[in-house]
Protein backbone atom coordinates (compact mmCIF):
# COMPACT_ATOMS: atom_id res chain seq x y z
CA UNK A 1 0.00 0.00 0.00
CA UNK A 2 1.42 3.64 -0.85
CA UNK A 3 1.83 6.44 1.02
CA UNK A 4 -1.05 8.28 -1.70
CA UNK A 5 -3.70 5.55 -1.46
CA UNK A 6 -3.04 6.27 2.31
CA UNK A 7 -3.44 9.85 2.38
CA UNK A 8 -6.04 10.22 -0.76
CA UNK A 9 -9.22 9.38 1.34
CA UNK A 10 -8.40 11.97 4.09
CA UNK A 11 -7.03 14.95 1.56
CA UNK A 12 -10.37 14.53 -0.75
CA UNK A 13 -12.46 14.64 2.41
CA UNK A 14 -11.14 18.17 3.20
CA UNK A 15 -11.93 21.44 1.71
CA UNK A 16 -9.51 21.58 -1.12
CA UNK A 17 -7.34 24.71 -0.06
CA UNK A 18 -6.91 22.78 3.04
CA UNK A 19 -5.64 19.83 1.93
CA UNK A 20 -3.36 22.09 -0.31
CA UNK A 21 -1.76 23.94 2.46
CA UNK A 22 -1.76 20.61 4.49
CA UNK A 23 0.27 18.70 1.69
CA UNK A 24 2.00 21.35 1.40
CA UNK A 25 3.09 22.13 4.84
CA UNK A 26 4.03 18.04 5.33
CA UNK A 27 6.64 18.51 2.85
CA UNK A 28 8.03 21.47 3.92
CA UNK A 29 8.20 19.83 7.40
CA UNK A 30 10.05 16.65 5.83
CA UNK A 31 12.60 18.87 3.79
CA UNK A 32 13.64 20.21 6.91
CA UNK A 33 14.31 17.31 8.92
CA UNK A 34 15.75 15.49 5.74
CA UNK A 35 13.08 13.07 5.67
CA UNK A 36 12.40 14.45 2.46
CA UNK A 37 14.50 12.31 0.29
CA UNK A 38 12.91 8.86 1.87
CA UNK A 39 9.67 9.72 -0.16
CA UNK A 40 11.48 10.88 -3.42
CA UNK A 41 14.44 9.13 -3.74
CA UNK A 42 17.71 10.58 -4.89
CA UNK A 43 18.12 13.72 -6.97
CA UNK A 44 18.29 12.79 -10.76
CA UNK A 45 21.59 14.61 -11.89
CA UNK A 46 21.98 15.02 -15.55
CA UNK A 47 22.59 18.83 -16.29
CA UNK A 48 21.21 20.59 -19.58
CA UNK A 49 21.75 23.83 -20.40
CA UNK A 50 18.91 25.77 -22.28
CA UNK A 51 19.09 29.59 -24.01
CA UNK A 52 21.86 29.65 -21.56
CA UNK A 53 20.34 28.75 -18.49
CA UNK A 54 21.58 25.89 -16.63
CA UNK A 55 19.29 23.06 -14.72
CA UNK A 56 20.72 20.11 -12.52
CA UNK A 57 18.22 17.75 -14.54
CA UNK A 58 15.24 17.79 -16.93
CA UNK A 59 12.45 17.55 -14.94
CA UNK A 60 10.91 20.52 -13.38
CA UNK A 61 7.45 21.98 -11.70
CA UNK A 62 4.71 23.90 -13.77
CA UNK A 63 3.79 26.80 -12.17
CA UNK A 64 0.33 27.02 -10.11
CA UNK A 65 1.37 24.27 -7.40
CA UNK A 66 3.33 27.09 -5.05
CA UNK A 67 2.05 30.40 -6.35
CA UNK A 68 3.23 32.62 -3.74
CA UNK A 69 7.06 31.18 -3.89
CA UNK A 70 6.34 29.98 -0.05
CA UNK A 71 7.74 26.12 -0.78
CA UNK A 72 10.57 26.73 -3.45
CA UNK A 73 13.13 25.24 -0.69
CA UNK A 74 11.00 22.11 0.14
CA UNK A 75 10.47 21.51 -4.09
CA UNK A 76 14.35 21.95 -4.21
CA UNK A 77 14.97 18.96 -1.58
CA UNK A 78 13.01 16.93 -3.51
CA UNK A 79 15.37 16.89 -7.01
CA UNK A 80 13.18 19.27 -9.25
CA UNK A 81 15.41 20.74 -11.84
CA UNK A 82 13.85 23.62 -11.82
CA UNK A 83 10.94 25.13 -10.61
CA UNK A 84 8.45 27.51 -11.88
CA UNK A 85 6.66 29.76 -9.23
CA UNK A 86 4.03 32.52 -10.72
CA UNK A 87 5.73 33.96 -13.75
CA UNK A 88 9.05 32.85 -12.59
CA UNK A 89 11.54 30.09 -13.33
């Protein structure tokens, strides 16, 4: 059983800005105290450079998850390549 089908009843029972910040206030918790990396593995390194710009791997986050910028850290400890918050990468 997964972590998801654990959580998925509870999170869909809430008011859906709740479970938002709730989600997102678990991993900001588990970035902080490391634990971060037992629930997403390893960081994927395999550089690219685009237009100049240079990402630690190929796999990033659309904007709209964290619009106000508030989890960039937390996103980070998890092995995005890059992350897009509002209008910014």
């Amino acid at each position: 059983m997964s972590l998801y089908s654990l959580a998925r009843p509870a999170l869909f029972a809430m008011d859906p800005e709740r479970a938002h910040e709730l989600a997102l206030g678990t991993i900001d918790r588990a970035a902080a105290c490391g634990a971060i990396s037992l629930v997403s593995g390893p960081a994927v390194e395999d550089p690219i450079e685009v237009m100049g710009l240079k990402f630690r791997n190929r796999v990033g986050l659309a904007a709209g998850l964290d619009k106000n910028g508030a989890h960039v850290d937390a996103f980070h400890a998890m092995g995005f390549g890059f992350v897009e918050v509002g209008t910014v990468t």
